[in-house]
C-alpha atoms as a PDB file:
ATOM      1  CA  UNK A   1      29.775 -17.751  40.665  1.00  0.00           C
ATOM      2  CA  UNK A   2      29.414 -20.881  38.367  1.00  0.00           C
ATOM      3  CA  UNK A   3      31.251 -23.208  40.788  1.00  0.00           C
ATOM      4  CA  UNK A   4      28.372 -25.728  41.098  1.00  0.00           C
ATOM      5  CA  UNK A   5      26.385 -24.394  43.931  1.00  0.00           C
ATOM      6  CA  UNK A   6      22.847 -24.774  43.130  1.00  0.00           C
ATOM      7  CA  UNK A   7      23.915 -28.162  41.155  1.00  0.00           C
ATOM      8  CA  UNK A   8      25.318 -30.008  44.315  1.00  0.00           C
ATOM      9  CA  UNK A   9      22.922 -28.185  46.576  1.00  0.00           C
ATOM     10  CA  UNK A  10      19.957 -29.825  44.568  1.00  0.00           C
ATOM     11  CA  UNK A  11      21.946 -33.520  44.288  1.00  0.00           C
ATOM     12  CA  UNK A  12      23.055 -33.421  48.259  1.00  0.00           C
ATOM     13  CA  UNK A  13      19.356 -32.211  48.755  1.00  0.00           C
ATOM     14  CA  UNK A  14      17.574 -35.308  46.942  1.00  0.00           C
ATOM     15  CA  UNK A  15      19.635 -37.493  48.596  1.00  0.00           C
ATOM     16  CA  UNK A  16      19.686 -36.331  51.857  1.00  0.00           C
ATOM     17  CA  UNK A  17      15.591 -35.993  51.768  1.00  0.00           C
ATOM     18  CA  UNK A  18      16.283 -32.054  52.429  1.00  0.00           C
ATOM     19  CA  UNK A  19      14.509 -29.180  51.233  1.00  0.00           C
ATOM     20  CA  UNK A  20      16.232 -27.064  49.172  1.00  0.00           C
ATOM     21  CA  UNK A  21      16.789 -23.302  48.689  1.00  0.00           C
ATOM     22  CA  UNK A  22      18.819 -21.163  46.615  1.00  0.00           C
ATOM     23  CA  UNK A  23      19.545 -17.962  48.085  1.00  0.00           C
ATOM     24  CA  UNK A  24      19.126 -15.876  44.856  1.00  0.00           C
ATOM     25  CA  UNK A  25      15.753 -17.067  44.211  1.00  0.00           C
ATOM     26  CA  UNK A  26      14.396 -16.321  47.452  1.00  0.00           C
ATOM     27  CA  UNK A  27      15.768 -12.660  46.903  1.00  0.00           C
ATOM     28  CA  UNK A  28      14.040 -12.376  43.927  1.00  0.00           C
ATOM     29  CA  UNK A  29      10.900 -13.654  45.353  1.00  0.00           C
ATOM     30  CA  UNK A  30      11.458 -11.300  48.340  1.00  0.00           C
ATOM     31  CA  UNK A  31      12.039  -8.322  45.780  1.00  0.00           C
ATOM     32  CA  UNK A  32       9.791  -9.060  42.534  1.00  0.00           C
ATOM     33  CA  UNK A  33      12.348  -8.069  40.153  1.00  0.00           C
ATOM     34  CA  UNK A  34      15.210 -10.126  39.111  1.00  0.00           C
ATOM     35  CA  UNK A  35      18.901 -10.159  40.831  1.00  0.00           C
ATOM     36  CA  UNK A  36      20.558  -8.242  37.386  1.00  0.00           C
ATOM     37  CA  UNK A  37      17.127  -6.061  37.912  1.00  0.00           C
ATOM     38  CA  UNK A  38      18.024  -5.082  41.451  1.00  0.00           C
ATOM     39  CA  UNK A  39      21.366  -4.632  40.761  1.00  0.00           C
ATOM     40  CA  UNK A  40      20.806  -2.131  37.889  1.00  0.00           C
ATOM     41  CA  UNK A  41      18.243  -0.365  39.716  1.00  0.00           C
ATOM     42  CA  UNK A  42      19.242  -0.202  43.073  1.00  0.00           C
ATOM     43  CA  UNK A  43      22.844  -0.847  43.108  1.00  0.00           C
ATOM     44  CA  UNK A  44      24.743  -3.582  44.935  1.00  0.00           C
ATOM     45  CA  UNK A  45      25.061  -2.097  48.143  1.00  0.00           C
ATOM     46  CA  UNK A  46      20.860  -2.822  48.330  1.00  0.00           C
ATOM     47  CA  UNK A  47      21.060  -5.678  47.061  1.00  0.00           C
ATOM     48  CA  UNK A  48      24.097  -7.303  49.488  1.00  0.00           C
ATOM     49  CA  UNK A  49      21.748  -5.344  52.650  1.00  0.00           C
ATOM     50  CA  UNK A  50      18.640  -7.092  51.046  1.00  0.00           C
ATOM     51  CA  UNK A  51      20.476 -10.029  50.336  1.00  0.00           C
ATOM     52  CA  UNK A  52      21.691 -10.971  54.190  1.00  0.00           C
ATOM     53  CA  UNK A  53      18.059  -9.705  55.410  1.00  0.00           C
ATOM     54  CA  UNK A  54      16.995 -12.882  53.295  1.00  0.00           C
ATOM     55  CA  UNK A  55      19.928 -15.081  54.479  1.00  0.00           C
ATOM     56  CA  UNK A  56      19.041 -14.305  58.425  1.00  0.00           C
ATOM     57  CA  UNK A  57      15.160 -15.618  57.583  1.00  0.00           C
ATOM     58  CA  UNK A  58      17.163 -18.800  57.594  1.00  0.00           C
ATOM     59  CA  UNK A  59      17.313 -18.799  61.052  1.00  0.00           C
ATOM     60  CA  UNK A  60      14.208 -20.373  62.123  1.00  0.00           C
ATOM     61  CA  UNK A  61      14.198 -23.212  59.842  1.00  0.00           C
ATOM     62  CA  UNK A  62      16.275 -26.227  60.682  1.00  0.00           C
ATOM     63  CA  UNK A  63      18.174 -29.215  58.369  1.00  0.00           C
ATOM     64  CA  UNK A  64      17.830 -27.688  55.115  1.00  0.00           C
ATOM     65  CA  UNK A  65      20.310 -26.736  52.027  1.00  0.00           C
ATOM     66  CA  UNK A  66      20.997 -23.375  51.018  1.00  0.00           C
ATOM     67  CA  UNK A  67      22.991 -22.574  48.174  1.00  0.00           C
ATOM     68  CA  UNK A  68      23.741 -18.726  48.415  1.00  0.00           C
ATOM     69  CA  UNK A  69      25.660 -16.624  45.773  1.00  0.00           C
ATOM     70  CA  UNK A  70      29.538 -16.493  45.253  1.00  0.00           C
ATOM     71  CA  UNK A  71      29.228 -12.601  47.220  1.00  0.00           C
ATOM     72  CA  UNK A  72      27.167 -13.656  49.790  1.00  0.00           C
ATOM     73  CA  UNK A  73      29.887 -14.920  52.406  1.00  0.00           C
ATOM     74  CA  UNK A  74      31.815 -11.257  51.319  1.00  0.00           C
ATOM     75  CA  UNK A  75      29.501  -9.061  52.554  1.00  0.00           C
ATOM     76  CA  UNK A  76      27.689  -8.087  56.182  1.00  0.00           C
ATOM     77  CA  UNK A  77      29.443 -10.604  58.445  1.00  0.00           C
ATOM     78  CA  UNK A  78      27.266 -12.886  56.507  1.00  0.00           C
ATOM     79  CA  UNK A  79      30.096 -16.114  56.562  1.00  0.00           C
ATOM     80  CA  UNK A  80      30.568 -15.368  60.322  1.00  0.00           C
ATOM     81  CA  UNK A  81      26.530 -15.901  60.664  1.00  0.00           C
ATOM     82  CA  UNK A  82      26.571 -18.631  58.195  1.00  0.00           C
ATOM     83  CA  UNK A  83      28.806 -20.658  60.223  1.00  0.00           C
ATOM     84  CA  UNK A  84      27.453 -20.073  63.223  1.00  0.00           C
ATOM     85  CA  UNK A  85      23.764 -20.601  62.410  1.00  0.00           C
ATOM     86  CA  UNK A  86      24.814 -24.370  60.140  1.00  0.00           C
ATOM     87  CA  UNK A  87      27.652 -26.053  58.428  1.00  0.00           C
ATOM     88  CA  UNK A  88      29.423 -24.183  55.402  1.00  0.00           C
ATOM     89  CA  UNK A  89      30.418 -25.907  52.312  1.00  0.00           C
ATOM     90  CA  UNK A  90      33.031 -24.045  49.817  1.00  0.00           C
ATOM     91  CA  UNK A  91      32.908 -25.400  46.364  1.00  0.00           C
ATOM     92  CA  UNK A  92      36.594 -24.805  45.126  1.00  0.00           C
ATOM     93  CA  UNK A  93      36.964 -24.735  41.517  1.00  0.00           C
ATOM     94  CA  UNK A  94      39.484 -24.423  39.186  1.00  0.00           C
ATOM     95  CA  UNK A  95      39.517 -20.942  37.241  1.00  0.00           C
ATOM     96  CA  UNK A  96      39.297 -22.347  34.120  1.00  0.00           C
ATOM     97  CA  UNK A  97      36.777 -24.320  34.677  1.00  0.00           C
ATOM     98  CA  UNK A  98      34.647 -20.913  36.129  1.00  0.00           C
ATOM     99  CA  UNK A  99      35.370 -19.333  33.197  1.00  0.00           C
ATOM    100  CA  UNK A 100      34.271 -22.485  30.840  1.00  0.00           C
ATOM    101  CA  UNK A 101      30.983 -22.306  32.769  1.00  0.00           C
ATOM    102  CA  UNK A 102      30.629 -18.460  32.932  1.00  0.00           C
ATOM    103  CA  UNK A 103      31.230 -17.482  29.209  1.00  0.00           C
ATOM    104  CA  UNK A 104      28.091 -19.041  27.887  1.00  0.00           C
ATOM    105  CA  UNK A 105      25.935 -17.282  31.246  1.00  0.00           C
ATOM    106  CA  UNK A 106      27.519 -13.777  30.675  1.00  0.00           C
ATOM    107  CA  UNK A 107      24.238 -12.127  30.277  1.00  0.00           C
ATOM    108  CA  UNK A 108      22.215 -12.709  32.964  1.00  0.00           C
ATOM    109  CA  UNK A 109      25.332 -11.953  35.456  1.00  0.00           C
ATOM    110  CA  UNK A 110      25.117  -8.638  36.444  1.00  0.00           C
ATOM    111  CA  UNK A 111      29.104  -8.446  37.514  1.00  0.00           C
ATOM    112  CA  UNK A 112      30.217  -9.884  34.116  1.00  0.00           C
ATOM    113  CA  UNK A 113      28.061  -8.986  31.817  1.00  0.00           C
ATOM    114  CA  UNK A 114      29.698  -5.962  30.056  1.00  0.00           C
ATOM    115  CA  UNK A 115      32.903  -7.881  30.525  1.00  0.00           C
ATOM    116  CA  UNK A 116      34.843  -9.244  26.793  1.00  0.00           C
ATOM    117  CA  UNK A 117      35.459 -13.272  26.901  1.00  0.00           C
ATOM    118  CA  UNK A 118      39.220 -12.092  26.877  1.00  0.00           C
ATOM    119  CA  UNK A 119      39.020  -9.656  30.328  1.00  0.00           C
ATOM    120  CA  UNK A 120      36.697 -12.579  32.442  1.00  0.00           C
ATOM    121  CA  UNK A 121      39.854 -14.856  32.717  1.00  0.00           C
ATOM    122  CA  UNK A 122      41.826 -11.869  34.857  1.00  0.00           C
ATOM    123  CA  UNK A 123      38.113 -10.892  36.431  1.00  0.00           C
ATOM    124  CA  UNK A 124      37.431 -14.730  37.711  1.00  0.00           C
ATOM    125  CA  UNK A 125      41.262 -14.548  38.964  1.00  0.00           C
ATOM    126  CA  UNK A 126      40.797 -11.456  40.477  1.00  0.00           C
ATOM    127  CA  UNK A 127      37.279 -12.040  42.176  1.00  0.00           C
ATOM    128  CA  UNK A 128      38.637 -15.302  44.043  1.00  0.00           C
ATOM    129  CA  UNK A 129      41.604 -13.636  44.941  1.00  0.00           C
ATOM    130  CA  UNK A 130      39.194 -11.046  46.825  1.00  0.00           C
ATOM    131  CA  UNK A 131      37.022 -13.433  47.801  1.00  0.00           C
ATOM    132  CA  UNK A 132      38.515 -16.738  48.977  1.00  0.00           C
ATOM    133  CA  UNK A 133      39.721 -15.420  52.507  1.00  0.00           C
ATOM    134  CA  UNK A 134      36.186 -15.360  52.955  1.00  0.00           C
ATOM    135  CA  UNK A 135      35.241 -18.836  51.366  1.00  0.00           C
ATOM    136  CA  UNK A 136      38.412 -20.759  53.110  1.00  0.00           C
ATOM    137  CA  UNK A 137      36.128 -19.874  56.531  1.00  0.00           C
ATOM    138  CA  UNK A 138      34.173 -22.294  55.640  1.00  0.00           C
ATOM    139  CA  UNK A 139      33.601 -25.456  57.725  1.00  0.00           C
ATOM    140  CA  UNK A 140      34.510 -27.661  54.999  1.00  0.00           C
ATOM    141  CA  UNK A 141      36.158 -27.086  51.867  1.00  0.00           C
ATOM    142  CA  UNK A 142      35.399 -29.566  49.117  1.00  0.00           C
ATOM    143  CA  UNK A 143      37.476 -29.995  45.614  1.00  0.00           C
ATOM    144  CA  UNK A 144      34.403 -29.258  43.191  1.00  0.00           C
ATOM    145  CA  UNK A 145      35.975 -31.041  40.053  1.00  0.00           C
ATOM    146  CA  UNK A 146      36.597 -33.817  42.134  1.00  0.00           C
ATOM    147  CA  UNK A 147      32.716 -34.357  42.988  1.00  0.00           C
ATOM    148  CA  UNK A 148      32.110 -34.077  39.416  1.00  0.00           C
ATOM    149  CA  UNK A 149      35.144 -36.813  38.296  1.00  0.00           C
ATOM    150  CA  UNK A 150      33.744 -39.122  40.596  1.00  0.00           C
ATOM    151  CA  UNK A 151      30.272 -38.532  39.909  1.00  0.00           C
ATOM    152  CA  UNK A 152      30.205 -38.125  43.857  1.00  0.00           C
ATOM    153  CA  UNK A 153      26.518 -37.037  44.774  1.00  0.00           C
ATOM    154  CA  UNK A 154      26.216 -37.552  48.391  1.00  0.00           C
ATOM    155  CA  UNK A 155      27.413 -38.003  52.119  1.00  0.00           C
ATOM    156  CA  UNK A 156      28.514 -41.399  52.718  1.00  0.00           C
END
């Protein structure tokens, strides 16, 4: 969440001549309602089931980029599929940066947004402490900030 996903995806995508997707709008298209909607309404256990039934349409398609939510690799075997169905790219960013980026998007993220600007520092910590065994399975692990200092937008 916030680490530059759907930025990079859309950079690497335009310069690569690849279609894009982001994994959260194609849930929302799949479900009509909104990913905070789903969440409130159905809960998240729905929405991570819905969620890799919208990953595995992937399958048929070929050289594409998909930038899929911070949960997605957490949940379903869905990293194990990832990397065996295409190459995996984990954004790591700094914490404080996260947090920098996440403050001002609070309210339309359904996992933060009853949280106080003072608790999301611990949350962020916590999260990636739950989460990165699943991100560091990722075929390649790239130092987001470091994209950004270079102004690095592509493969070379």
């Amino acid at each position: 969440m916030g680490s530059g996903k759907s930025h990079w995806g859309k950079k690497w995508s335009a310069q690569l001549n690849l279609p894009f997707y982001d994994l959260d709008d194609e849930l929302q298209k799949a479900q009509g309602q909104t990913i905070s909607e789903i969440f409130n309404s159905k809960g998240e256990e729905h929405l991570r089931r819905v969620e890799s039934e919208v990953l595995r349409s992937f399958q048929d398609k070929d050289n594409f980029i998909l930038a899929c939510g911070g949960g997605t690799p957490c949940f379903n075997n869905n990293m194990d599929w990832i990397n065996k169905n295409g190459v995996s790219i984990y954004l790591k960013t700094a914490v404080e940066s996260l947090y920098n980026r996440l403050v001002p998007e609070k309210s339309h993220r359904p996992l933060i947004k009853d949280i106080t600007d003072e608790q999301l520092m611990p949350f962020i910590k916590s999260k990636l402490e739950e989460r990165e065994p699943y991100y560091l399975k990722a075929d390649i692990v790239v130092d987001e900030e470091m994209l950004a200092r270079f102004n690095f937008h592509g493969f070379q």
